[in-house]
Protein backbone atom coordinates (compact mmCIF):
# COMPACT_ATOMS: atom_id res chain seq x y z
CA UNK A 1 -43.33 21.97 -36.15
CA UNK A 2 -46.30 23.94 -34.63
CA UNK A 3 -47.62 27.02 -36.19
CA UNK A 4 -50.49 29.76 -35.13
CA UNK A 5 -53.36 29.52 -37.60
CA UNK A 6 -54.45 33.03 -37.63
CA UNK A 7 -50.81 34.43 -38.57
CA UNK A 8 -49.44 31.28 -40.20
CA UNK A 9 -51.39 29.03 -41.81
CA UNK A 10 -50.89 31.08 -45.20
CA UNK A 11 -47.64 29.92 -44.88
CA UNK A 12 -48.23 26.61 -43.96
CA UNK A 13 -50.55 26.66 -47.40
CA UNK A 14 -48.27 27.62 -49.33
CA UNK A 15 -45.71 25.26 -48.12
CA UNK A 16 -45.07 21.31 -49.41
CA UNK A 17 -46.96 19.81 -45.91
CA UNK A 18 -49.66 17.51 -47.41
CA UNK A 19 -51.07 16.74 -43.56
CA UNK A 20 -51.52 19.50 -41.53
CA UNK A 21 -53.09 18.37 -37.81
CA UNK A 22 -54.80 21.50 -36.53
CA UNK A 23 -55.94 20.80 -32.69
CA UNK A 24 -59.63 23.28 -31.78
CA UNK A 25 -62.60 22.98 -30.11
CA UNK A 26 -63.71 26.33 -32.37
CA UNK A 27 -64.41 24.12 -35.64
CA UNK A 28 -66.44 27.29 -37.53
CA UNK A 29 -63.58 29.78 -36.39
CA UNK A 30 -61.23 27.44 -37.64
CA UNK A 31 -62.98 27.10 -41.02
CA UNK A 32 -63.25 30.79 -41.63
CA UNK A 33 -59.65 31.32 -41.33
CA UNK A 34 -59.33 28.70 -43.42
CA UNK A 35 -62.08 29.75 -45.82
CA UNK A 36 -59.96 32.97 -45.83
CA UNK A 37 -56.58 32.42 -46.68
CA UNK A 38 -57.56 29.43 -49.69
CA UNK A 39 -59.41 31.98 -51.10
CA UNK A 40 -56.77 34.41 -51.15
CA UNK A 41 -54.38 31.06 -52.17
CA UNK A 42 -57.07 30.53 -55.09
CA UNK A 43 -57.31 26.74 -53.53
CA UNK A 44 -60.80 24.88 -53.40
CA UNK A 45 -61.43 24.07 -49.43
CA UNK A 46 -63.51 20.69 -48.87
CA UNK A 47 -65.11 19.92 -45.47
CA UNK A 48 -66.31 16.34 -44.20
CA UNK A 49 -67.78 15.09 -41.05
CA UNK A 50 -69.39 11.07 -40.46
CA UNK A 51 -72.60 12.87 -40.41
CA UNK A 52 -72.11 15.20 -43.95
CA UNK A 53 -69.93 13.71 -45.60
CA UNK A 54 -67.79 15.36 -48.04
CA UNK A 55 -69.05 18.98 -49.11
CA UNK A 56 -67.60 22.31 -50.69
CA UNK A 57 -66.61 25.48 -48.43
CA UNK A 58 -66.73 28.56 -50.25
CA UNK A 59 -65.99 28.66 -53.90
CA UNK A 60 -64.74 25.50 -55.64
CA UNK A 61 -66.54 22.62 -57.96
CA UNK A 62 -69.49 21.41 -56.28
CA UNK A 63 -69.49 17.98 -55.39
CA UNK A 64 -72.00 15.34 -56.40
CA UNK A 65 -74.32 13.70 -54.01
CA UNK A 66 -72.61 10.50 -54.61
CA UNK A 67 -69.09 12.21 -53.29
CA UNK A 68 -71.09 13.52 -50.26
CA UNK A 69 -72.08 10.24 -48.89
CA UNK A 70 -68.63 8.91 -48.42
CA UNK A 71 -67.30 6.83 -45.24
CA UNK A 72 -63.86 7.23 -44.36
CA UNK A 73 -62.25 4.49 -46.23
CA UNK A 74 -64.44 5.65 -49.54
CA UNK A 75 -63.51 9.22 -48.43
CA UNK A 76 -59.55 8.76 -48.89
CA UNK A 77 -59.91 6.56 -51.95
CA UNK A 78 -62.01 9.30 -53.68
CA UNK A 79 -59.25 11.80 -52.42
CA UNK A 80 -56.59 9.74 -53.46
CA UNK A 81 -57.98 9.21 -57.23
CA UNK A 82 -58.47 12.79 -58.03
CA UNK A 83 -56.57 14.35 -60.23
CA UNK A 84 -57.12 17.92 -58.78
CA UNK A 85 -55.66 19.58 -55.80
CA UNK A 86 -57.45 21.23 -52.77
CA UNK A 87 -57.86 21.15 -49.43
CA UNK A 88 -59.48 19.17 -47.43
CA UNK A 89 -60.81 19.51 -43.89
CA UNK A 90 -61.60 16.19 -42.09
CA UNK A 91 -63.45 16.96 -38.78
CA UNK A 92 -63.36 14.79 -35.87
CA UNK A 93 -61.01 12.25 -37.86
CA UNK A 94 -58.98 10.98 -34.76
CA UNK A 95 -61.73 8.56 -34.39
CA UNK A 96 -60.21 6.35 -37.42
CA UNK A 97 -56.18 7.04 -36.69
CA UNK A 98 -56.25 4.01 -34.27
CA UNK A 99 -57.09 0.29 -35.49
CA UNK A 100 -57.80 0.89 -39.10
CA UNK A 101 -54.45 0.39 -41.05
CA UNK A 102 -56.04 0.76 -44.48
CA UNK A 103 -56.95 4.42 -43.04
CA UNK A 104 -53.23 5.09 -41.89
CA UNK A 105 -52.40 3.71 -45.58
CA UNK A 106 -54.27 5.68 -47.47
CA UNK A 107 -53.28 9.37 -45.93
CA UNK A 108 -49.95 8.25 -46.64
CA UNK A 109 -50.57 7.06 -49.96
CA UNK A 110 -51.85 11.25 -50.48
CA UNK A 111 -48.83 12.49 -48.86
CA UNK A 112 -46.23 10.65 -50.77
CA UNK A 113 -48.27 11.59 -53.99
CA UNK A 114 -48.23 15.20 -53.26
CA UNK A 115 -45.61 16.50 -55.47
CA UNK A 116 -47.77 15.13 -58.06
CA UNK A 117 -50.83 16.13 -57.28
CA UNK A 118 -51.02 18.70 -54.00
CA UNK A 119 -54.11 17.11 -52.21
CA UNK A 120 -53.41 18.84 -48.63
CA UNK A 121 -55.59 16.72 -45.83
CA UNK A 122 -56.37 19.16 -42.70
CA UNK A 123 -57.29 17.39 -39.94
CA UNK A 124 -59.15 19.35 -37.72
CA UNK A 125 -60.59 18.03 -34.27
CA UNK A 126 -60.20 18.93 -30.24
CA UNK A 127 -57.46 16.59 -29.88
CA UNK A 128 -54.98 14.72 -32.10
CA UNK A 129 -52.14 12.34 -31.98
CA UNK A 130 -50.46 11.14 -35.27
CA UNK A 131 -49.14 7.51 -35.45
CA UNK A 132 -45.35 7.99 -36.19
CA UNK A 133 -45.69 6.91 -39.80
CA UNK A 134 -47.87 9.97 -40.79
CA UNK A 135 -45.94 12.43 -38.52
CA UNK A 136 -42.97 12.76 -41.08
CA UNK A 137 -45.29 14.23 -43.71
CA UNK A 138 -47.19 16.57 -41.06
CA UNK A 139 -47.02 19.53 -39.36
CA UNK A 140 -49.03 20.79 -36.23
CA UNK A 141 -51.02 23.86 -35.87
CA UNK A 142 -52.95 25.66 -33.25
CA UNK A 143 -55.33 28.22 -33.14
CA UNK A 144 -54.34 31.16 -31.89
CA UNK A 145 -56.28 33.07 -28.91
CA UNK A 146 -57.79 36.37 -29.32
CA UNK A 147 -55.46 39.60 -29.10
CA UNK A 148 -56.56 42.63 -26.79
CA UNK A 149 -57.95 44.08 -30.37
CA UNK A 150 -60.02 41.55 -31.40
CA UNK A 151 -61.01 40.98 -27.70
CA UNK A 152 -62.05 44.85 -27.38
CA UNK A 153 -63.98 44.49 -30.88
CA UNK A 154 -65.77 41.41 -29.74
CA UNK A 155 -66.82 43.39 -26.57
CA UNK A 156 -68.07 46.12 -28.38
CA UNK A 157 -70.07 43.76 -30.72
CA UNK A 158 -71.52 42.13 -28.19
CA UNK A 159 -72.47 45.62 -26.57
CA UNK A 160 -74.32 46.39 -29.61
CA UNK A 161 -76.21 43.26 -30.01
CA UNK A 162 -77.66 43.35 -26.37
CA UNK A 163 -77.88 47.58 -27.15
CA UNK A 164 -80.23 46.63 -30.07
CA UNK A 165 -82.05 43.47 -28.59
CA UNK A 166 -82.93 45.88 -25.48
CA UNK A 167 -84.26 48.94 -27.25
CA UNK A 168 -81.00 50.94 -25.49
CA UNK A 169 -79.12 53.59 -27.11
CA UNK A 170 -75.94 52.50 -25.89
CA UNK A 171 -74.30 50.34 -22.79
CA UNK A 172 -72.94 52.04 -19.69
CA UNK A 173 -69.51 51.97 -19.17
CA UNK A 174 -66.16 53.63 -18.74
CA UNK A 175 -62.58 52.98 -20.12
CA UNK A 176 -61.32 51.52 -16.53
CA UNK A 177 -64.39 49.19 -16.39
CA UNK A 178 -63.87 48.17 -20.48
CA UNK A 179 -60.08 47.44 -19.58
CA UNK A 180 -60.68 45.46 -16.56
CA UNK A 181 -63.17 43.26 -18.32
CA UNK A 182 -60.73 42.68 -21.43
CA UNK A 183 -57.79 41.72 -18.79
CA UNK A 184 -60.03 39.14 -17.71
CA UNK A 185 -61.15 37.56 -21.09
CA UNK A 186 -57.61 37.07 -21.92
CA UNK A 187 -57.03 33.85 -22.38
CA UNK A 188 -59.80 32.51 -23.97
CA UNK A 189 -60.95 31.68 -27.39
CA UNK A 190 -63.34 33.96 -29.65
CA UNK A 191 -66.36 31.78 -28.72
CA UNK A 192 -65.37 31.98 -25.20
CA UNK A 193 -64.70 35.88 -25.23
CA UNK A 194 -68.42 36.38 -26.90
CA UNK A 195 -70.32 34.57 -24.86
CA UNK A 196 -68.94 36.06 -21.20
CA UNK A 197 -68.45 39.53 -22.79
CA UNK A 198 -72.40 38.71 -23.72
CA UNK A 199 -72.97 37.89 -20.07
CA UNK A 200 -71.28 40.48 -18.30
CA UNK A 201 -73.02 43.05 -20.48
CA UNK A 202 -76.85 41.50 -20.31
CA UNK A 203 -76.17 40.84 -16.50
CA UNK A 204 -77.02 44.64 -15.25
CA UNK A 205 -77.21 46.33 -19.04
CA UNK A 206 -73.83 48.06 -18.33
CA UNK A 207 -69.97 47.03 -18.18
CA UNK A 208 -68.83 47.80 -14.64
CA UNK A 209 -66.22 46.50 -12.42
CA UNK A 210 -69.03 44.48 -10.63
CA UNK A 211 -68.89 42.07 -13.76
CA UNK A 212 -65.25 41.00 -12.80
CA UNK A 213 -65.69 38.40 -10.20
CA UNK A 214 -68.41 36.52 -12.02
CA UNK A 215 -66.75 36.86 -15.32
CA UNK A 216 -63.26 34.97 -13.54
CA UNK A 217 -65.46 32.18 -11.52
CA UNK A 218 -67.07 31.47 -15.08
CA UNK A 219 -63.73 32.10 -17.09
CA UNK A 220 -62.30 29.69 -14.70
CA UNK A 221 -64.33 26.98 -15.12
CA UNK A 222 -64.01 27.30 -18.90
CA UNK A 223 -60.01 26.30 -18.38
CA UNK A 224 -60.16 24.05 -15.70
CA UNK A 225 -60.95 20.88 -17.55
CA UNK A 226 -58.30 18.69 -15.33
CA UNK A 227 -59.97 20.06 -11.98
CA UNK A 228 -55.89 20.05 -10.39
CA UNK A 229 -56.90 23.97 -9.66
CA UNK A 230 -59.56 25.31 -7.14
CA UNK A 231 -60.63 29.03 -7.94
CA UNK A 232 -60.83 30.89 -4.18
CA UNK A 233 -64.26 32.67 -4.61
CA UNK A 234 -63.59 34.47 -1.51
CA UNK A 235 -60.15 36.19 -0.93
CA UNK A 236 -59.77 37.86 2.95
CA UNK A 237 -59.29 41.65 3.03
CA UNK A 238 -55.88 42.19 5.56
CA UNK A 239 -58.12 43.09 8.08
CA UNK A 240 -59.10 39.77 8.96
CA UNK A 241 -55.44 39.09 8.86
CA UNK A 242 -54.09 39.60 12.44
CA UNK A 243 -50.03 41.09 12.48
CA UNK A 244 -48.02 40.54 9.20
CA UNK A 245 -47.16 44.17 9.29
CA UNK A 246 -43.55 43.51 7.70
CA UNK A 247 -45.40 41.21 5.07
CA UNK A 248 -48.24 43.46 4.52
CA UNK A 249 -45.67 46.73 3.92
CA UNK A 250 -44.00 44.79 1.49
CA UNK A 251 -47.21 43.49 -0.58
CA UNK A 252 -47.80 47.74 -0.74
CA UNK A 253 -44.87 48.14 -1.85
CA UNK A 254 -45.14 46.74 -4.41
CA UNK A 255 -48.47 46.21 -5.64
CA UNK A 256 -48.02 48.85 -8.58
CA UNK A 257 -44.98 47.34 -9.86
CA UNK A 258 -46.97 43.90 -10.28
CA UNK A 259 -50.06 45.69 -12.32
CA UNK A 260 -47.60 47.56 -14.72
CA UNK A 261 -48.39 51.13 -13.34
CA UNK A 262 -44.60 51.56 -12.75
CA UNK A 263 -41.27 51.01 -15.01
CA UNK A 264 -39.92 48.63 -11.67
CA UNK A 265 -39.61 44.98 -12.54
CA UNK A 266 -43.01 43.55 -11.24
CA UNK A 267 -42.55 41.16 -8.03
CA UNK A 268 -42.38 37.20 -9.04
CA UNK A 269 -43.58 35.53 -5.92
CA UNK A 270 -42.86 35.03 -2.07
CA UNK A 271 -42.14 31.62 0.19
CA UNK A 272 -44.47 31.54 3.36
CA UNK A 273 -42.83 29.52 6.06
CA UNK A 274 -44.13 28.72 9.31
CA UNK A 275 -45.78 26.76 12.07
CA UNK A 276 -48.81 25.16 11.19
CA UNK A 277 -52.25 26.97 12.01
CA UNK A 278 -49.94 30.58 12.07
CA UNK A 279 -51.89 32.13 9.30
CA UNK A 280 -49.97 31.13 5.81
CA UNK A 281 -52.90 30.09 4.05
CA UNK A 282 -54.92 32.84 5.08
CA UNK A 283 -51.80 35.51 4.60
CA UNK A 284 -52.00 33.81 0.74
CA UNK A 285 -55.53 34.75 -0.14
CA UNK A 286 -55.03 38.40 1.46
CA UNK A 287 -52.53 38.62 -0.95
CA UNK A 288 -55.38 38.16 -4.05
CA UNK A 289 -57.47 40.24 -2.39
CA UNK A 290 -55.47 43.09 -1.79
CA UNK A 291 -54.44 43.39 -5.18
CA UNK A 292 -57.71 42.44 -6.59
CA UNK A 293 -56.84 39.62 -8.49
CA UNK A 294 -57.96 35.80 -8.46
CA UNK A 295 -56.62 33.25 -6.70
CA UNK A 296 -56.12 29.79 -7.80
CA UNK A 297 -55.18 26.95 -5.65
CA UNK A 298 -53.14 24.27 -6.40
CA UNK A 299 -52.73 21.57 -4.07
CA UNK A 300 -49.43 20.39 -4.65
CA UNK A 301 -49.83 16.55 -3.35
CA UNK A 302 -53.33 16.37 -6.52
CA UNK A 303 -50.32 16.14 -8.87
CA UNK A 304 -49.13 12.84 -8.51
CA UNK A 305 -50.45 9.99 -10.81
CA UNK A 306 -49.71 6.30 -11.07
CA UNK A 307 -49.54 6.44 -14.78
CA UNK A 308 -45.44 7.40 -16.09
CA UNK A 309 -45.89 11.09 -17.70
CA UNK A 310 -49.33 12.22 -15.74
CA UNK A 311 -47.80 13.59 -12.97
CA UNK A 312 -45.53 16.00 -14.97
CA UNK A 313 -48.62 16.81 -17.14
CA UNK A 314 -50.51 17.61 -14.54
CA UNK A 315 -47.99 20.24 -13.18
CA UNK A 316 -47.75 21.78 -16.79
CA UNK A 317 -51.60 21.88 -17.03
CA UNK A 318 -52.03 23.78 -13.75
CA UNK A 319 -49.29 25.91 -14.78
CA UNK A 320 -50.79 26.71 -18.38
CA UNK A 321 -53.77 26.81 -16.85
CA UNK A 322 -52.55 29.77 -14.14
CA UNK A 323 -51.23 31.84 -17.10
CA UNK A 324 -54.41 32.12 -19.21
CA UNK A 325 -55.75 33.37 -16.00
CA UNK A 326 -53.28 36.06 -15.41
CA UNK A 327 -53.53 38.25 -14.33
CA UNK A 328 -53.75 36.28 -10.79
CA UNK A 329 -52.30 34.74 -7.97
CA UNK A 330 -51.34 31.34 -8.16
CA UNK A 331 -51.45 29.91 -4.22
CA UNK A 332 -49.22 26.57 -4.27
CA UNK A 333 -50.16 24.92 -0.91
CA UNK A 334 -47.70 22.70 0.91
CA UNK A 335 -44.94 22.80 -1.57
CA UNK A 336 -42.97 19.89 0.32
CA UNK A 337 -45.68 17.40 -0.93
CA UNK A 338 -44.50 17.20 -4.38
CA UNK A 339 -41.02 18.60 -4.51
CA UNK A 340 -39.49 17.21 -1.34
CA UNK A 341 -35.56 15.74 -1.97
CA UNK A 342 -35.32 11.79 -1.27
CA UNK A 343 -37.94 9.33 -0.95
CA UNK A 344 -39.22 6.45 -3.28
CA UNK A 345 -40.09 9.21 -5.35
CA UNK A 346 -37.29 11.01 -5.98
CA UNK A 347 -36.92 10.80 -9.40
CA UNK A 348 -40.63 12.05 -10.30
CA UNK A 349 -40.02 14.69 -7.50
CA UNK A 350 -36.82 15.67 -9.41
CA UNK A 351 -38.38 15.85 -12.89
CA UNK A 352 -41.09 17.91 -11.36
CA UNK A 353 -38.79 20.58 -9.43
CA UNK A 354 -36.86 20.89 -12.92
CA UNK A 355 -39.73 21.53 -14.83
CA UNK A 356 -41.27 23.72 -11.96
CA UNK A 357 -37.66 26.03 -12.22
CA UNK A 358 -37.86 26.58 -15.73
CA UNK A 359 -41.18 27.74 -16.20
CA UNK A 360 -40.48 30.12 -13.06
CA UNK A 361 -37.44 31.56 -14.61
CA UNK A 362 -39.04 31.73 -18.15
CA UNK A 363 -42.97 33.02 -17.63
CA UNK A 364 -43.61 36.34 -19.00
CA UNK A 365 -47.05 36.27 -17.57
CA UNK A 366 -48.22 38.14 -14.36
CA UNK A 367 -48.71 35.22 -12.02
CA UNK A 368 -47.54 36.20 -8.66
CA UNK A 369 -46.58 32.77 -6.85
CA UNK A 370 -47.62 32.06 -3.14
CA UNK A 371 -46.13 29.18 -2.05
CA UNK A 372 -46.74 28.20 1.23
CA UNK A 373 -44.67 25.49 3.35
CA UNK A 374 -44.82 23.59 6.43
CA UNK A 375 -41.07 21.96 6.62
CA UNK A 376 -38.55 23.82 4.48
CA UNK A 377 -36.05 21.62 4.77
CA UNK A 378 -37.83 18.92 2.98
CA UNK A 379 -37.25 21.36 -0.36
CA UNK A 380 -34.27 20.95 -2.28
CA UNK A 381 -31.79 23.65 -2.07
CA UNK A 382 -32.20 24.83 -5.55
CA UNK A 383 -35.82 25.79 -4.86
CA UNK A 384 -35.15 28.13 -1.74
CA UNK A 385 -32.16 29.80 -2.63
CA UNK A 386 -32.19 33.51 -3.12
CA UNK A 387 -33.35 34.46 -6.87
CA UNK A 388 -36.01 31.92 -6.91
CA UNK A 389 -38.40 33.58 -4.67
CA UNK A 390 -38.49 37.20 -4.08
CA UNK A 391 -38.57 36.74 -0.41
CA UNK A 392 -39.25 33.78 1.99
CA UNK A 393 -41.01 35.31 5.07
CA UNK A 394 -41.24 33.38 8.23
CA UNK A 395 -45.02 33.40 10.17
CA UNK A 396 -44.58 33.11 13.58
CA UNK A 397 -46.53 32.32 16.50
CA UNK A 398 -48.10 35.70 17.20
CA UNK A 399 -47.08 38.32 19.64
CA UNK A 400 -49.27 39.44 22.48
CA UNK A 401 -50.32 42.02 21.06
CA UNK A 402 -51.43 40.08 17.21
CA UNK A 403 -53.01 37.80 19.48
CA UNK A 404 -55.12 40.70 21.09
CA UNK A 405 -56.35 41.20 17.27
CA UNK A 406 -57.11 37.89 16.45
CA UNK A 407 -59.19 37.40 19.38
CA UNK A 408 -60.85 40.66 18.50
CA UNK A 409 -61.50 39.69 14.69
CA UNK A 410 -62.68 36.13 15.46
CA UNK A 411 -65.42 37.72 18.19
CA UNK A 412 -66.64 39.81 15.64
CA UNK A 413 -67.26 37.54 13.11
CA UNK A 414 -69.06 36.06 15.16
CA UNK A 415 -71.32 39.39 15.92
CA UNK A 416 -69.77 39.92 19.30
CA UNK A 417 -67.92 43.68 20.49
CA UNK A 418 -64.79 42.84 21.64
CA UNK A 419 -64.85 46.33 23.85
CA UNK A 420 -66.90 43.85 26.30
CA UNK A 421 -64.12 41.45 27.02
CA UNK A 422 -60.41 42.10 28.48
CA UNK A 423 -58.25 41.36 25.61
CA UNK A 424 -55.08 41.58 27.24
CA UNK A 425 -55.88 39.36 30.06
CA UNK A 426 -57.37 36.71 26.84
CA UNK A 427 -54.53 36.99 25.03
CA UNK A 428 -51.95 36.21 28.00
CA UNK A 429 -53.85 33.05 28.37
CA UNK A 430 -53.14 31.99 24.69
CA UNK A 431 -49.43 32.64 25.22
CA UNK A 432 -48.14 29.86 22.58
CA UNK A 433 -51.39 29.42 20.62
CA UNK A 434 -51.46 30.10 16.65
CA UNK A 435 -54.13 31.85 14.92
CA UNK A 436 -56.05 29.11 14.06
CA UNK A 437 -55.89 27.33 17.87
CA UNK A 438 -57.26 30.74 19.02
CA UNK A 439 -59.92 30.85 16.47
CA UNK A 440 -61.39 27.25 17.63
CA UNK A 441 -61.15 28.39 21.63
CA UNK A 442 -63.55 30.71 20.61
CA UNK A 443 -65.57 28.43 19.14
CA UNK A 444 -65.52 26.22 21.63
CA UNK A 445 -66.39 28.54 24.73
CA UNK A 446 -69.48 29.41 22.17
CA UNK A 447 -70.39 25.71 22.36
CA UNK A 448 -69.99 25.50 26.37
CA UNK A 449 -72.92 28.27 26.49
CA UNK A 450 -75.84 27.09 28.00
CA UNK A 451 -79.17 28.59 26.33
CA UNK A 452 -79.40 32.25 27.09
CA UNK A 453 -76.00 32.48 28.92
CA UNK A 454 -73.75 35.51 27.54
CA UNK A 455 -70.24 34.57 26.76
CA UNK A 456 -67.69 35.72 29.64
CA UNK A 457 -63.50 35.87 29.50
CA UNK A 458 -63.58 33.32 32.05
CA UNK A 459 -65.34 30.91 28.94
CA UNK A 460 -62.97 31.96 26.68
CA UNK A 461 -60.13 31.60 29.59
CA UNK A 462 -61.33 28.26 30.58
CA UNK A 463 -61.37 26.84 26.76
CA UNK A 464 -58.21 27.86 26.20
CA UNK A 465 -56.24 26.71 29.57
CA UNK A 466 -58.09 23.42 28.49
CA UNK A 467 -56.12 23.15 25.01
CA UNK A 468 -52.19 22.10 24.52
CA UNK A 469 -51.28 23.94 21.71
CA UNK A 470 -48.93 22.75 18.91
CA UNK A 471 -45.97 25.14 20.45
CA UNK A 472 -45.97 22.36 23.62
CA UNK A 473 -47.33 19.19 21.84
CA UNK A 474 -44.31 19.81 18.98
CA UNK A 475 -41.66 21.56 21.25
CA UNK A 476 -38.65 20.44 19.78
CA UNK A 477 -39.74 20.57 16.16
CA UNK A 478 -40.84 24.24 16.39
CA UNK A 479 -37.45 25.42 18.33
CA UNK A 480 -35.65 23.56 15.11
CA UNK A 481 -37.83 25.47 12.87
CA UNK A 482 -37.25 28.72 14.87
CA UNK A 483 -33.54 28.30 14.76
CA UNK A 484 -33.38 27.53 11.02
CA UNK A 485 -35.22 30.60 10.08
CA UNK A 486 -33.61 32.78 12.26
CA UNK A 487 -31.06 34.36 10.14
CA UNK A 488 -32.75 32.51 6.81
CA UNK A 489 -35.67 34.55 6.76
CA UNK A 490 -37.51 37.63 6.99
CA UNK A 491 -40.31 38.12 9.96
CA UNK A 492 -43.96 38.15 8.54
């Protein structure tokens, strides 16, 4: 049984569950609630640490010195031989759950006495696991995260703390810039939302829409405690993205659907397939920034772990993770690596792909899933059929004419005006050459400059007739590739 703290831990109270394991890293937020509803309950609250002992919260009999003094064995005996009720609040207690039976003993000496006498332990620490004799008398709790009220109300308490620390009248703002910067402290506890609100406003003196991408990075690494995700600090506009028209049009499409401003169900996620070096992983972060939204990364083959269990916690942490960052994009890279059909792994590969279906059928956030692949075929069939993704697009080798624009965009990147050089007569060259084998012939005719030497089409010419692209050095796997997608997929 796990319960929210802030909406039911009156219940809980009032209930017959004499251990109650409540799992924070906001120990003072978690004692006010508490604080709050035994008062209103007419219960005396108790708090001890190792370092305090045993102390009163609130109202309640004070305790003498002697009582405040108390290890944890002395602790539980003193609990056990009163003959009042309360509540008490044991901080940090996991430490003496493992190896110290007469500990184990003694909370469930209190629980089975409880009808008697209704001494309720609370343990309260950042992470707890029961030992199976203690879980039948307990019930787990959580606290729950901020909702956009209390969010907004933090945010403007914050504004007028830095307002009066800074001699201002008021902070600058406007309601598109306040609801931007509450979208992105979703997610995150009260401290959390106080101390980036805090920043965002003492950063410039105002709230503004230039707050957002620091706000994320530092929201980000906040949530990313298992370091499976990678936060993309720099998304590509589309117009370093050469072709993808068909792609592009549909990302338009529906980019309002996705951010709520119409009543059309909001788009779920798109499969990139293609040759490798065509411009997936590039066409993913275009995706975040053309929407304005993060991007996380998740490399698909970090997930696997030699210990039983990690692996499948791993994918449930990333995917947790991804949801208290939404709204975002959520770029899986290589999907094959960890939910490819057959193989000594199969059956961890299996229990991840059936996990990895539900919570893509069941999320109610706004993650918008890239997932980007190199082999489709490797992925099971109940990945790729239609429903799961809302289209798989296919990325090419590019035309003549995308390969006019990539040339273009990589010169200028490079500070060079591609009105000097004859594109067409470049790009015919490069016939069978992806975006990213273009990209490095222009890097390499840059290296073959001598000091003071201007950089020519016959350079660029000359790098690239001296490169085999992938289209000749993997014929036959590319034609396969080509022919599967064919009438499987949509064009990028």
């Amino acid at each position: 049984m796990q319960v929210t703290v802030s909406e039911d831990i009156a219940c809980l109270l009032r209930q017959r569950v004499p251990l109650i394991a409540l799992e924070s890293s906001q120990e003072n937020h978690a004692l006010n609630l508490l604080q709050r509803q035994c008062q209103k309950q007419g219960q005396p609250l108790y708090r001890w640490t190792l370092t305090e002992g045993l102390d009163t919260v609130g109202f309640g009999p004070r305790l003498q010195r002697k009582e405040s003094e108390q290890t944890p064995l002395e602790l539980l005996q003193g609990i056990k031989a009163r003959s009042d009720g309360g509540v008490f609040v044991l901080c940090d207690f996991h430490w003496h759950l493992s190896g110290e039976p007469k500990v184990i003993r003694l909370l469930k000496d209190i629980a089975l006495n409880f009808d008697l006498v209704p001494k309720r332990i609370v343990l309260l620490s950042h992470a707890l696991e029961l030992p199976p004799e203690l879980s039948v008398f307990s019930a787990r709790a959580r606290l729950s995260l901020p909702s956009d009220d209390e969010i907004m109300t933090l945010i403007r308490q914050e504004a007028k703390r830095f307002a009066r620390q800074s001699g201002q009248q008021r902070i600058r703002t406007d309601a598109a810039a306040l609801q931007t910067l509450l979208a992105s402290l979703r997610g995150l506890t009260h401290q959390d939302v106080t101390r980036l609100a805090y920043h965002a406003i003492a950063d410039d003196g105002a709230i503004t829409d230039s707050d957002l991408p620091e706000v994320n990075s530092a929201k980000f690494a906040m949530l990313n405690h298992q370091g499976l995700l990678s936060y993309e600090y720099d998304t590509e506009s589309f117009a370093s993205v050469g072709g993808l028209e068909n792609f592009k049009h549909w990302l338009l499409q529906r980019q309002k659907a996705f951010v709520g401003e119409t009543s059309l169900e909001p788009p779920r996620g798109v499969l990139l397939l293609g040759v490798q070096g065509g411009g997936k992983s590039l066409a993913a972060k275009a995706v975040a920034g053309l929407w304005q939204l993060p991007l996380l990364r998740l490399d698909m083959g970090s997930l696997y772990n030699k210990f039983i269990g990690e692996s499948e916690r791993n994918l449930r942490s990333a995917l947790q993770q991804a949801e208290l960052m939404a709204p975002c994009v959520l770029w899986l890279d290589e999907l094959e690596k960890a939910l490819a059909q057959g193989g000594a792994d199969d059956g961890l590969g299996r229990r991840l792909l059936g996990y990895f279906l539900t919570w893509m059928a069941e999320r109610k956030s706004p993650v918008f899933l890239v997932a980007t692949s190199n082999d489709i075929q490797k992925l099971p069939a109940e990945l790729v059929r239609k429903g799961r993704f809302d289209e798989i697009f296919f990325v090419d080798l590019p035309t003549a004419e995308v390969r006019e624009s990539i040339v273009a965009i990589h010169l200028k990147k490079r500070n060079l005006s591609a009105d000097e050089f004859d594109l067409g007569r470049i790009a015919a060259v490069a016939e069978g050459f992806s975006g990213a084998e273009i990209e490095q012939a222009v890097v390499s005719a840059l290296y073959a400059l001598e000091e003071g030497m201007a950089l020519t089409d016959d350079l660029l010419i000359q790098a690239m007739v001296s490169t085999t692209p992938l289209s000749v050095v993997m014929a036959e796997q590319l034609a396969s590739l080509r022919h599967w997608a064919a009438d499987r997929t949509v064009k990028a």
